[in-house]
N, C-alpha and C. Protein backbone atom coordinates (compact mmCIF):
# COMPACT_ATOMS: atom_id res chain seq x y z
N UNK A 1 6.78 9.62 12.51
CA UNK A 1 8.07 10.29 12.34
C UNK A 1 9.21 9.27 12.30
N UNK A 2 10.43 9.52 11.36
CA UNK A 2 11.47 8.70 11.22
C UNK A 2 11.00 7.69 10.88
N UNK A 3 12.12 6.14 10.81
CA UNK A 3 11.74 5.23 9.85
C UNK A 3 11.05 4.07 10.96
N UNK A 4 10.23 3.59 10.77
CA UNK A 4 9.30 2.73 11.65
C UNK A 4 10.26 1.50 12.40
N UNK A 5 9.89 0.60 13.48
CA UNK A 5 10.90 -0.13 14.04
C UNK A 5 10.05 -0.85 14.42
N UNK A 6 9.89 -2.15 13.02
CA UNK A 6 9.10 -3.10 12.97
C UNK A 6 9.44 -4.32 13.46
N UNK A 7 9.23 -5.16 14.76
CA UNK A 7 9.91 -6.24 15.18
C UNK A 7 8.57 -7.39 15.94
N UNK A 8 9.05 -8.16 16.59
CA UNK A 8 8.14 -9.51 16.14
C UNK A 8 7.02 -9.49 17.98
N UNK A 9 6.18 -9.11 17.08
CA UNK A 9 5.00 -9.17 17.82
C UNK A 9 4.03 -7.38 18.15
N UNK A 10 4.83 -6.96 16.99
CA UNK A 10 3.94 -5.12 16.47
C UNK A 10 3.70 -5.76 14.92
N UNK A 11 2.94 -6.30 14.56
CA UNK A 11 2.01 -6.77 13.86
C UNK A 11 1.16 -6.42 13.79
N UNK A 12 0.68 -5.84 14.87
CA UNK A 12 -0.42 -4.64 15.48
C UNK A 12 -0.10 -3.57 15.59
N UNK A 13 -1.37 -2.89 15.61
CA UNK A 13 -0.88 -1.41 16.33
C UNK A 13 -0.21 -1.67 17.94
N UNK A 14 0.93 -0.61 17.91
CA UNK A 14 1.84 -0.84 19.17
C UNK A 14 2.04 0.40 19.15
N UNK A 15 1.65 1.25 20.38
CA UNK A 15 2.18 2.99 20.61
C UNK A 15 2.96 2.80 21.41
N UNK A 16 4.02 1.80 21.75
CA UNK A 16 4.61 1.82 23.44
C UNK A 16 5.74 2.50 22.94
N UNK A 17 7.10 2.51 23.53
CA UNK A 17 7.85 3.83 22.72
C UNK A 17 9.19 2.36 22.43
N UNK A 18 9.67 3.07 21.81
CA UNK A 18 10.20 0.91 21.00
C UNK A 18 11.85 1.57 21.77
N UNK A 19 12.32 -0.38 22.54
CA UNK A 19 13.17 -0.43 23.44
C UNK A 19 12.77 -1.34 23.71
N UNK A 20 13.81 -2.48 23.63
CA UNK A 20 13.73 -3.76 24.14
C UNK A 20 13.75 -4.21 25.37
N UNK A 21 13.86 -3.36 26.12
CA UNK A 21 13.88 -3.18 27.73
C UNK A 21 12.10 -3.04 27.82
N UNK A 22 11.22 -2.42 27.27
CA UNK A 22 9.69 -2.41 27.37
C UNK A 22 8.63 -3.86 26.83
N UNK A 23 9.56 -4.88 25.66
CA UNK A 23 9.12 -5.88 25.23
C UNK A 23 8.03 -6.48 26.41
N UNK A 24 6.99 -6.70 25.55
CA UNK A 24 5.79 -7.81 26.36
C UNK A 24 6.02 -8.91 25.65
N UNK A 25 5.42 -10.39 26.21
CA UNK A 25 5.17 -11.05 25.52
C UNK A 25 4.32 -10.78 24.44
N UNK A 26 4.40 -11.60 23.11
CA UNK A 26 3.61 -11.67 22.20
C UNK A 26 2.20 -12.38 22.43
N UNK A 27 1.33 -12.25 21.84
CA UNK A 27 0.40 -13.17 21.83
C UNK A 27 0.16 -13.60 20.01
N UNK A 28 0.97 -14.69 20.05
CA UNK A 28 1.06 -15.44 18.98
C UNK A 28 -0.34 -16.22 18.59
N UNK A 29 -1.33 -16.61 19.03
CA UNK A 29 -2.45 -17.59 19.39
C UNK A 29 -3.43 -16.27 18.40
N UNK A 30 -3.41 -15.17 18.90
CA UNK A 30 -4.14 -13.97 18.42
C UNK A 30 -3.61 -13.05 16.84
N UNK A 31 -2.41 -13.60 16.87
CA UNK A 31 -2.11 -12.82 15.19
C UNK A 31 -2.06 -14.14 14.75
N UNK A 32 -1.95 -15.38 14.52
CA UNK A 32 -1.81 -16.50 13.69
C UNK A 32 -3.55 -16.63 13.46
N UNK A 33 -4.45 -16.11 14.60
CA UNK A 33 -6.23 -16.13 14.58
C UNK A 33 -6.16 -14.96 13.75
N UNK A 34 -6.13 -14.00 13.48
CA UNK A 34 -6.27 -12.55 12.54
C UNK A 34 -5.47 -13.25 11.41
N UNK A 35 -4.55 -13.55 11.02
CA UNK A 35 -4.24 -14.06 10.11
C UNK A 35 -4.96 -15.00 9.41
N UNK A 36 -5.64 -15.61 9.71
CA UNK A 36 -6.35 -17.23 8.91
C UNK A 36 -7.38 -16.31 8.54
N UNK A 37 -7.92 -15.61 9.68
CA UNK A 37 -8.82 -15.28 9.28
C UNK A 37 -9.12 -13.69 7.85
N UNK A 38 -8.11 -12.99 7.90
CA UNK A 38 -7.63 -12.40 6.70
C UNK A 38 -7.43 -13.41 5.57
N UNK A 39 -6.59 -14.53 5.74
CA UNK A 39 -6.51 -15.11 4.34
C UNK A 39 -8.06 -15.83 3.78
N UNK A 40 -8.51 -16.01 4.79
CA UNK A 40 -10.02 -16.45 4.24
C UNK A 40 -10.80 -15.67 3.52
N UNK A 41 -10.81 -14.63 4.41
CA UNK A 41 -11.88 -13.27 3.57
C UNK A 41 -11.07 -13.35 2.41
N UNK A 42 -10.00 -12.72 2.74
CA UNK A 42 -9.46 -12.09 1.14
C UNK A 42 -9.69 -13.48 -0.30
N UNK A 43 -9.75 -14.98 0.25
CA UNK A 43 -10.09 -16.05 -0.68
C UNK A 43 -10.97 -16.58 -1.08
N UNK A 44 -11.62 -15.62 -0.21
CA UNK A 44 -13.12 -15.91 -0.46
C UNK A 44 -14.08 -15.07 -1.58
N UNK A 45 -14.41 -15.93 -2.76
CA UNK A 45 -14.70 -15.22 -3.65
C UNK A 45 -16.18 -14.04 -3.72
N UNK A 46 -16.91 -14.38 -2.65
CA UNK A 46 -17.81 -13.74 -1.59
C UNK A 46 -17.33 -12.23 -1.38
N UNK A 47 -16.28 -12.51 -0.58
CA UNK A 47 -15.25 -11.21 -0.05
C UNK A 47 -14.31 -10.30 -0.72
N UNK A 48 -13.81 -11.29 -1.28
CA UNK A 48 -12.24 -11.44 -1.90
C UNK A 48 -11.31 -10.17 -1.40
N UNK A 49 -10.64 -9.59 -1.96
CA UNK A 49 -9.50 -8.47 -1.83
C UNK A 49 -10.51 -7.12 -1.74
N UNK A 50 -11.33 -6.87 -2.74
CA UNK A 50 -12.03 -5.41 -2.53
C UNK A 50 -12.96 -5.15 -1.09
N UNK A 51 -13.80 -6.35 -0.97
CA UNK A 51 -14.43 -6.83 0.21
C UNK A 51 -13.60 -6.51 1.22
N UNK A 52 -12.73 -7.04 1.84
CA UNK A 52 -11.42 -7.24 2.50
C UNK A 52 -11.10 -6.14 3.06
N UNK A 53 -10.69 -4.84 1.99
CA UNK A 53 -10.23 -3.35 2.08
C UNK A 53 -11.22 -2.68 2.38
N UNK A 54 -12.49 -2.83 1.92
CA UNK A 54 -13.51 -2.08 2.55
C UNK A 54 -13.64 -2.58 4.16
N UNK A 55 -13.77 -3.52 4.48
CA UNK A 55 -13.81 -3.83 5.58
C UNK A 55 -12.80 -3.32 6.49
N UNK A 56 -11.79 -3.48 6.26
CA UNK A 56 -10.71 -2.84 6.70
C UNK A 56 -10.35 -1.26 7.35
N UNK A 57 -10.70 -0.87 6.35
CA UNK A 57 -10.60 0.63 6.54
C UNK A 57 -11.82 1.30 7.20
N UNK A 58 -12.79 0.63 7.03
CA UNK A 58 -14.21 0.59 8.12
C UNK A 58 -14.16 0.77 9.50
N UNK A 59 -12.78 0.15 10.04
CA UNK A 59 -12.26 -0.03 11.52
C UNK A 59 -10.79 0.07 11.25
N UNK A 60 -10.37 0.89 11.58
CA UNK A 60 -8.93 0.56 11.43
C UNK A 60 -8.49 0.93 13.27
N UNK A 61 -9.45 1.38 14.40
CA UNK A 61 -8.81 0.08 16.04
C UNK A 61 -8.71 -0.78 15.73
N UNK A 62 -8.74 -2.12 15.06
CA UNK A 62 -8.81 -3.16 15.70
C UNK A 62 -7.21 -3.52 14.49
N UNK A 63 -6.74 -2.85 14.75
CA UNK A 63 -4.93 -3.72 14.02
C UNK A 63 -5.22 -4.40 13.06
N UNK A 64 -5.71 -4.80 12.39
CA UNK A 64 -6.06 -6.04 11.20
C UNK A 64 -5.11 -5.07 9.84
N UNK A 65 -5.45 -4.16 9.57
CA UNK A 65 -4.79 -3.38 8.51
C UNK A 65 -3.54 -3.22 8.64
N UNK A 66 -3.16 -3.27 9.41
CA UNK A 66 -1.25 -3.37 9.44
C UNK A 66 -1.02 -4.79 9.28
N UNK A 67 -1.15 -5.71 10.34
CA UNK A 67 -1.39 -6.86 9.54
C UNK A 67 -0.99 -7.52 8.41
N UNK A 68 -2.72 -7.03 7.67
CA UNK A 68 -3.32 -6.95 6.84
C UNK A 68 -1.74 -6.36 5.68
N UNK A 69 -1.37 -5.60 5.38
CA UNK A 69 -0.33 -4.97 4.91
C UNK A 69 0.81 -5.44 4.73
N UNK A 70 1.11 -5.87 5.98
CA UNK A 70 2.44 -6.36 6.09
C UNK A 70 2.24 -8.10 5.66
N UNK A 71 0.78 -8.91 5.60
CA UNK A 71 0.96 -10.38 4.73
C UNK A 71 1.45 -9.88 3.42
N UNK A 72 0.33 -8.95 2.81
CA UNK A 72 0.09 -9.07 1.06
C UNK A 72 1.53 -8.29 0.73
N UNK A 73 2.29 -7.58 1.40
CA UNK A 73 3.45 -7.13 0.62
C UNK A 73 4.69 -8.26 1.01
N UNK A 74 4.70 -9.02 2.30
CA UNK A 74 5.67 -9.74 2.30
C UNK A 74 5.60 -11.22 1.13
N UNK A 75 4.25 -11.37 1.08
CA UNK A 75 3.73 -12.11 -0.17
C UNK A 75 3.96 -12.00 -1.18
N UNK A 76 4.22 -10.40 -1.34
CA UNK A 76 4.61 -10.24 -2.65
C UNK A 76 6.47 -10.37 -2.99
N UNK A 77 6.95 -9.90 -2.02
CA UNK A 77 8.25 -10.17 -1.90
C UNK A 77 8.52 -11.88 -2.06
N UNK A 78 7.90 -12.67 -1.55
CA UNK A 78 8.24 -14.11 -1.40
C UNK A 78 7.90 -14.32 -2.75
N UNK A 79 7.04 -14.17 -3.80
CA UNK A 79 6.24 -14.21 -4.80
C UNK A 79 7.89 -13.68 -5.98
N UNK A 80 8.34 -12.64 -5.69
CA UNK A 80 9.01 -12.26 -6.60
C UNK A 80 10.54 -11.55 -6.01
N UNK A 81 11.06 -12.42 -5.41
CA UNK A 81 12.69 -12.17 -4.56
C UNK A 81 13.42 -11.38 -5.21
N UNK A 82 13.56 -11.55 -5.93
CA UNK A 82 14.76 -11.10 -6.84
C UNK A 82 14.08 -9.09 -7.28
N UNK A 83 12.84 -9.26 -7.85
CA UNK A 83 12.37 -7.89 -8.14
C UNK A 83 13.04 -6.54 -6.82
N UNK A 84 12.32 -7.66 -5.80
CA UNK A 84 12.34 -6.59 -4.26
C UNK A 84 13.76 -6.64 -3.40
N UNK A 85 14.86 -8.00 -3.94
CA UNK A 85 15.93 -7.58 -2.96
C UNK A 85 17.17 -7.02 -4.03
N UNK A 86 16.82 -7.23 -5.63
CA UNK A 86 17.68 -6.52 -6.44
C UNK A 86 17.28 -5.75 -7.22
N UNK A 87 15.73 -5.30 -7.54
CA UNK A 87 15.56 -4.90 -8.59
C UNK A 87 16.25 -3.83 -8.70
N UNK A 88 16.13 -3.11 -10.09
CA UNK A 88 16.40 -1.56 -10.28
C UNK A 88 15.60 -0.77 -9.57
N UNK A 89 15.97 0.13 -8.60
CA UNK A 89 15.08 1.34 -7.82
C UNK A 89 15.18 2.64 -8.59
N UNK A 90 13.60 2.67 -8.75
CA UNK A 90 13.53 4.59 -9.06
C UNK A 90 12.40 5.06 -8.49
N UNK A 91 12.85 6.17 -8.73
CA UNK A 91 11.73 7.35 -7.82
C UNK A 91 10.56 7.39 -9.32
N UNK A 92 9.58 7.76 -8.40
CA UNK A 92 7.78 8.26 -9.20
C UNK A 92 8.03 9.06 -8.37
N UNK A 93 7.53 10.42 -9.47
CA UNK A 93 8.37 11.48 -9.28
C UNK A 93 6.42 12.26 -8.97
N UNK A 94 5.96 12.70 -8.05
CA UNK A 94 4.79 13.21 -7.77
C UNK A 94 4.19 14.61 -8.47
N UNK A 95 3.31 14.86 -8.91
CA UNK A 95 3.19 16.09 -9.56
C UNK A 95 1.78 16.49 -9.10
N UNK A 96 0.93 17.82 -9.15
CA UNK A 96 0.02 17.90 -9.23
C UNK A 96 -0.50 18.66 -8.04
N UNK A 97 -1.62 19.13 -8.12
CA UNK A 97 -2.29 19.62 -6.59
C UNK A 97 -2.28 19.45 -5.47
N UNK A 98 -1.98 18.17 -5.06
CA UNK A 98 -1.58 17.86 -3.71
C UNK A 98 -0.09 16.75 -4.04
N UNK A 99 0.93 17.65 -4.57
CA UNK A 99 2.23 16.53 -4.61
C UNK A 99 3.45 16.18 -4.09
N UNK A 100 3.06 17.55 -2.71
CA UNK A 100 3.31 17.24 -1.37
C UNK A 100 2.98 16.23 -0.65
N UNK A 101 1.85 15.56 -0.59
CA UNK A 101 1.06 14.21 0.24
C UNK A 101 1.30 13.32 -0.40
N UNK A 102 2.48 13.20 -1.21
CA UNK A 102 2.42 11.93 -2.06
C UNK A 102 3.57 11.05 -2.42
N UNK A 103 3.96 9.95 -1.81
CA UNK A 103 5.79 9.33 -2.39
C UNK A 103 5.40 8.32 -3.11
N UNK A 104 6.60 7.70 -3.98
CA UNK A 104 5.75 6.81 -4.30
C UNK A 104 7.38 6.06 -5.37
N UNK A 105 7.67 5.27 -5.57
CA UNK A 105 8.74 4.75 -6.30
C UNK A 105 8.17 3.09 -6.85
N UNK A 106 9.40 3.17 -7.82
CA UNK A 106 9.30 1.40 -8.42
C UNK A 106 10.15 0.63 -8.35
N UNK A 107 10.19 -0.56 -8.71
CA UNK A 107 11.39 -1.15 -8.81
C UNK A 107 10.89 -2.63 -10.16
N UNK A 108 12.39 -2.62 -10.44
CA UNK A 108 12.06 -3.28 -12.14
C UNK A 108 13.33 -4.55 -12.03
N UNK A 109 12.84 -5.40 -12.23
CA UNK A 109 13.48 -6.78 -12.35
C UNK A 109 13.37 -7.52 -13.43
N UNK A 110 14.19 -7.66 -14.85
CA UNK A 110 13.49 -7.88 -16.01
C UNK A 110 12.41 -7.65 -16.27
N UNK A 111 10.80 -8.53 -16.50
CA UNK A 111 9.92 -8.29 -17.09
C UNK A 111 8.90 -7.78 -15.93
N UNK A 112 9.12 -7.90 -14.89
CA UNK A 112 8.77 -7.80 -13.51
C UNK A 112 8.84 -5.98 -12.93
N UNK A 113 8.08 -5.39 -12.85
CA UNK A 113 7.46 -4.39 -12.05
C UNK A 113 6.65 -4.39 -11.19
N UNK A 114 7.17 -3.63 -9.74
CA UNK A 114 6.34 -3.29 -8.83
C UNK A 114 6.29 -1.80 -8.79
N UNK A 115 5.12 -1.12 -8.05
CA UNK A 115 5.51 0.23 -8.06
C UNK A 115 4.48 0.42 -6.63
N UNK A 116 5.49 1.33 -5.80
CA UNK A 116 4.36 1.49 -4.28
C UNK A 116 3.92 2.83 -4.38
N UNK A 117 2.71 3.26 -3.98
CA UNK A 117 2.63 4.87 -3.14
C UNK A 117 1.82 5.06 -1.97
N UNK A 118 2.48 5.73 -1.60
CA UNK A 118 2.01 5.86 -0.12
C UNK A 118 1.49 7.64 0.60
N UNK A 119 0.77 8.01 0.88
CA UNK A 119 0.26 8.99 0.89
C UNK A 119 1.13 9.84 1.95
N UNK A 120 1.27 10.97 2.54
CA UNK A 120 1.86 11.67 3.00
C UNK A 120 1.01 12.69 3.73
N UNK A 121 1.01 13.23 5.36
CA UNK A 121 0.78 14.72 5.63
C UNK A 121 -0.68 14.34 5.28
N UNK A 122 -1.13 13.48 5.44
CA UNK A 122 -2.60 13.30 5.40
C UNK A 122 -3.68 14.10 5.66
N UNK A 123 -3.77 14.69 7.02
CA UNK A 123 -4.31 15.58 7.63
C UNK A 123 -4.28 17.00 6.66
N UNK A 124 -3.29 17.42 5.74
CA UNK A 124 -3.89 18.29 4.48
C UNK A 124 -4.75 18.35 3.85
N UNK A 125 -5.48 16.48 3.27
CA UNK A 125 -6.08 16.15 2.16
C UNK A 125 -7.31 15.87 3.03
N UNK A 126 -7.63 15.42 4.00
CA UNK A 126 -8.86 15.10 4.90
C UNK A 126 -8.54 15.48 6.43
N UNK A 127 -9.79 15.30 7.40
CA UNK A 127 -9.92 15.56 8.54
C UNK A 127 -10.07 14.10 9.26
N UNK A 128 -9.41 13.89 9.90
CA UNK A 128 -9.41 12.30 10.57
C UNK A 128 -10.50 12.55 11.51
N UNK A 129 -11.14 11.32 10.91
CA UNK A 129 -10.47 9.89 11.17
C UNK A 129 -10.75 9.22 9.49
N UNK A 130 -11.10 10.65 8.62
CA UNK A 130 -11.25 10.44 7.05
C UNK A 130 -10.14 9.86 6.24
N UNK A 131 -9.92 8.87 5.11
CA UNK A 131 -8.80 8.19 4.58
C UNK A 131 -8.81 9.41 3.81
N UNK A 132 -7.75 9.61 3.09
CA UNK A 132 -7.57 10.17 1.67
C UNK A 132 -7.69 9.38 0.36
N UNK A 133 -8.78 9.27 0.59
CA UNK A 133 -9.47 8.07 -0.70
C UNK A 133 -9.89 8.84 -2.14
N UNK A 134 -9.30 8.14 -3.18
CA UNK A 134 -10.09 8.93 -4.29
C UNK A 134 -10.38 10.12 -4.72
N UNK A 135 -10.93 10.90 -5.87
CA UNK A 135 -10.76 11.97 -6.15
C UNK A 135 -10.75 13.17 -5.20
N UNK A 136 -11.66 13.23 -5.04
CA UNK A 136 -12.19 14.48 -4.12
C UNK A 136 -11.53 14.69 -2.82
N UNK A 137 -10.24 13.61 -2.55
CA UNK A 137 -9.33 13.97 -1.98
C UNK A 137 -7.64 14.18 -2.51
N UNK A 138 -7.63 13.33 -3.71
CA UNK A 138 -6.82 13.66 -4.53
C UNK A 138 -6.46 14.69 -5.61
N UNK A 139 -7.77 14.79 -6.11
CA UNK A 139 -8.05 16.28 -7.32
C UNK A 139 -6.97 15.48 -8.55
N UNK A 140 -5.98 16.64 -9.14
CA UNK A 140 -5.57 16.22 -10.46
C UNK A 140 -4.16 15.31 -10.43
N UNK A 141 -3.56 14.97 -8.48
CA UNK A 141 -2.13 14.28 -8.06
C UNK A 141 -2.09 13.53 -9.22
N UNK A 142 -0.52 13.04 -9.52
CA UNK A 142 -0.34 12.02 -9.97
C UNK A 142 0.81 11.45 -9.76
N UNK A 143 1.29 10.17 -10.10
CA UNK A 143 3.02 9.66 -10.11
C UNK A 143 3.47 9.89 -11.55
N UNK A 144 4.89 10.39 -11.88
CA UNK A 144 5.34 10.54 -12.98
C UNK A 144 5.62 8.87 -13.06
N UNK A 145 6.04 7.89 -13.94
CA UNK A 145 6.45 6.40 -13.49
C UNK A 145 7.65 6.50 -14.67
N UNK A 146 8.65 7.36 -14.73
CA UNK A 146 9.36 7.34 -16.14
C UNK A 146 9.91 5.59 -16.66
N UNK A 147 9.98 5.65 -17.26
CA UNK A 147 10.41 3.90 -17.90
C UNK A 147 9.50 3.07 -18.10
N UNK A 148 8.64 3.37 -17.39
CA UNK A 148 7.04 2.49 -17.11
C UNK A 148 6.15 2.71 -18.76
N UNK A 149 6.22 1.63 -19.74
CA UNK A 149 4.90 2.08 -20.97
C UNK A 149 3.97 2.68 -20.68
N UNK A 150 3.47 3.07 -21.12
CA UNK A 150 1.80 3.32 -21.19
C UNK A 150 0.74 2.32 -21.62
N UNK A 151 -0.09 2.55 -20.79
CA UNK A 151 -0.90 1.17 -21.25
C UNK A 151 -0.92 0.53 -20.43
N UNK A 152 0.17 -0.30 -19.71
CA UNK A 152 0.98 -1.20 -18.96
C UNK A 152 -0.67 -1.53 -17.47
N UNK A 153 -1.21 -2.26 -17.67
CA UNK A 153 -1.95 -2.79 -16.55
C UNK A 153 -1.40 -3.40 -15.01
N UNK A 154 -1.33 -3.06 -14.02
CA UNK A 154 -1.11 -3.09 -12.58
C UNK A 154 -2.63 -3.62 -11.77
N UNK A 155 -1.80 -4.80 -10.95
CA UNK A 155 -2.88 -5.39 -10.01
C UNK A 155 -2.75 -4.50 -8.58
N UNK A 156 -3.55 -3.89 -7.67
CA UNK A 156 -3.26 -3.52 -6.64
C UNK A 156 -3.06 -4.48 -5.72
N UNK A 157 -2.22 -5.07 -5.19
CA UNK A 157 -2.05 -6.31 -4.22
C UNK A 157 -2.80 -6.11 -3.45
N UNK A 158 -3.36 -5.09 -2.69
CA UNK A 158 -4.67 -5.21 -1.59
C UNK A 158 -5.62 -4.91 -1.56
N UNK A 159 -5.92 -4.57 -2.66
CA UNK A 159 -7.76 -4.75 -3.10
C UNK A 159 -7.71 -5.15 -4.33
N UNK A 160 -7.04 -5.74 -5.21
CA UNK A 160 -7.25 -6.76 -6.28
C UNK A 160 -7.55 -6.00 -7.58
N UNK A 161 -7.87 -4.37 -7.52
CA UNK A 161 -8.03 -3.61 -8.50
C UNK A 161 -6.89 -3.60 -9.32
N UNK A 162 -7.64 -3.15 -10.78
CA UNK A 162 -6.33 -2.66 -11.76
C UNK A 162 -5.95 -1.30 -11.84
N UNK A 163 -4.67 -1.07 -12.40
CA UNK A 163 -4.57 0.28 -12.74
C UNK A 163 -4.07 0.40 -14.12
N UNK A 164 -4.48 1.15 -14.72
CA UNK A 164 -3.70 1.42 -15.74
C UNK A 164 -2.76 2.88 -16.33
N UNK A 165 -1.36 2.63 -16.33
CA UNK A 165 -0.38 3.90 -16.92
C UNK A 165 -1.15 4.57 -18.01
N UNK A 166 -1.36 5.57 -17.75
CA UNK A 166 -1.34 6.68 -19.59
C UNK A 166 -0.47 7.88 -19.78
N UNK A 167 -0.83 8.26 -20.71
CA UNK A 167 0.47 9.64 -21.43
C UNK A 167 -0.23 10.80 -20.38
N UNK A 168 0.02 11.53 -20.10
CA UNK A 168 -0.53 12.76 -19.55
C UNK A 168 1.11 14.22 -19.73
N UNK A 169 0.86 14.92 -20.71
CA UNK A 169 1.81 15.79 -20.56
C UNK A 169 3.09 15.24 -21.07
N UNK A 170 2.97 14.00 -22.09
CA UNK A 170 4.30 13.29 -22.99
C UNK A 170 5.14 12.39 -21.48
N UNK A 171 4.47 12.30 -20.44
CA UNK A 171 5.15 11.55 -19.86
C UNK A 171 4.19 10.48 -19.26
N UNK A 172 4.44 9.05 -18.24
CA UNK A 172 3.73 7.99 -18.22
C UNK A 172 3.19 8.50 -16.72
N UNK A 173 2.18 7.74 -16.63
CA UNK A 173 1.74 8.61 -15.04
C UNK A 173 0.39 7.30 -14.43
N UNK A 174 0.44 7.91 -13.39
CA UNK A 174 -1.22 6.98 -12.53
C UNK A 174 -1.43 7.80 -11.67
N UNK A 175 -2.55 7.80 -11.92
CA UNK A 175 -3.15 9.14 -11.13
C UNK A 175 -3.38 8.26 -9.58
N UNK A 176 -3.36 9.43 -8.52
CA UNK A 176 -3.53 9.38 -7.28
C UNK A 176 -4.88 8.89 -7.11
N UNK A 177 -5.60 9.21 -7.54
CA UNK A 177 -7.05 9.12 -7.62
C UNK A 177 -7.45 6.95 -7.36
N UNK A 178 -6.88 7.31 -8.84
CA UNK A 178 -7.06 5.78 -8.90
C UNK A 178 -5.73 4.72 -8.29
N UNK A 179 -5.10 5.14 -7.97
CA UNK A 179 -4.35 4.41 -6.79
C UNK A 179 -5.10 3.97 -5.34
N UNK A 180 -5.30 5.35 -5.23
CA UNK A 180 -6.21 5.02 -3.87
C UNK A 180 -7.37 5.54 -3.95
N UNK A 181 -8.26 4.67 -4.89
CA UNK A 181 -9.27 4.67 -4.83
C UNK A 181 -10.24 4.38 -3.77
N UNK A 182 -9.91 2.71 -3.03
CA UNK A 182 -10.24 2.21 -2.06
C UNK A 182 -9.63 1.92 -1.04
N UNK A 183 -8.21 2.22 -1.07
CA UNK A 183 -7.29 1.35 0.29
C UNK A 183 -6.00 3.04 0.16
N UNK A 184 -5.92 3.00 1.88
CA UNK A 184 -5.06 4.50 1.57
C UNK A 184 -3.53 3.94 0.86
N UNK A 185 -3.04 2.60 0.59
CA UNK A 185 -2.05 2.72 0.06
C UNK A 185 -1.82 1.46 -0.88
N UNK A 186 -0.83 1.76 -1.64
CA UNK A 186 -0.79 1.14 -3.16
C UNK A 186 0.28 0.46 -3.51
N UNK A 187 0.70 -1.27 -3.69
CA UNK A 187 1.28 -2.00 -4.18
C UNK A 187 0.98 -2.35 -5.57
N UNK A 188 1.55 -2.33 -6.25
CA UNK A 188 1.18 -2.36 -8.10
C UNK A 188 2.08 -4.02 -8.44
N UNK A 189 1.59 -4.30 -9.01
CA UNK A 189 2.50 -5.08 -9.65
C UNK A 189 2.05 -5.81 -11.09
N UNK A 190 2.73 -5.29 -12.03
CA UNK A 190 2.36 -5.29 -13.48
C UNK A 190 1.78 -7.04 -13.81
């Protein structure tokens, strides 16, 4: 609920109730160790990014997936500054059978597109401790992506998959399905 209150050393899962009066020390020694060890798997052509997300979501006690989340998108921000602290912002506009459980927007920096979605109200689409992975939890969802070509190929930053835009209904779209195919949430970047 409300907007998250991300500060230095909830890198992890942290349920404590946020107030700087409750701060623990960090244990820095233990996320810089989860860290190396994320960038390895994920570089490892053995493992790589799909490897990585399966693993991931396999366990999601042990904090690695937030983490995990918060390297590959701040990566991507460092990767492309200008897209993420000026680009043009628009809404992906959700449609479809479940398009309630679904947000999802872009942002466009000259030739440069990113586009995120992130699932919603989860507990509609599955029974936890189930992800909302893939069809049979998605059915026909999709993102409208207006401005976005068709055609237009997308890397998922955290499992290394592609996606690709098509026409559906004269407008450009990516289905839910294949967004989160393997990882419950979706960094694109053309």
């Amino acid at each position: 609920p409300g907007v998250p209150d991300t500060y230095q050393g909830t890198e992890l899962w942290d349920f404590s109730l946020v107030d700087p009066d409750n701060r623990r020390p960090v244990d820095y020694d233990l996320r810089a160790g989860l860290l190396a060890e994320l960038t390895e798997k994920f570089q490892n052509p053995e493992i790589g990014p799909q490897g990585l997300a399966r693993e991931l979501i396999a366990d999601l006690t042990d904090s690695r997936i937030k983490l995990y989340t918060h390297w590959r998108a701040l990566a991507a921000r460092k990767e492309h500054p200008r897209l993420f602290s000026s680009g043009d912002y628009r809404p992906a506009l959700p449609r479809g059978e479940h398009e309630a459980n679904l947000f999802g927007f872009f942002r466009r920096e000259g030739a440069h597109t990113a586009i995120v979605a992130v699932p919603r109200l989860t507990t509609r689409l599955v029974k936890p401790p189930a992800l909302p992975l893939g069809r049979e939890a998605w059915g026909d969802t999709e993102l409208v992506v207006h401005g976005v070509a068709p055609g237009r190929v997308f890397r998922n930053l955290f499992t290394g998959e592609t996606v690709t835009t098509q026409v559906h209904e004269s407008m450009t779209t990516l289905k839910a399905a294949d967004l989160f195919k393997s990882f419950p949430i979706a960094l694109l970047l053309a």
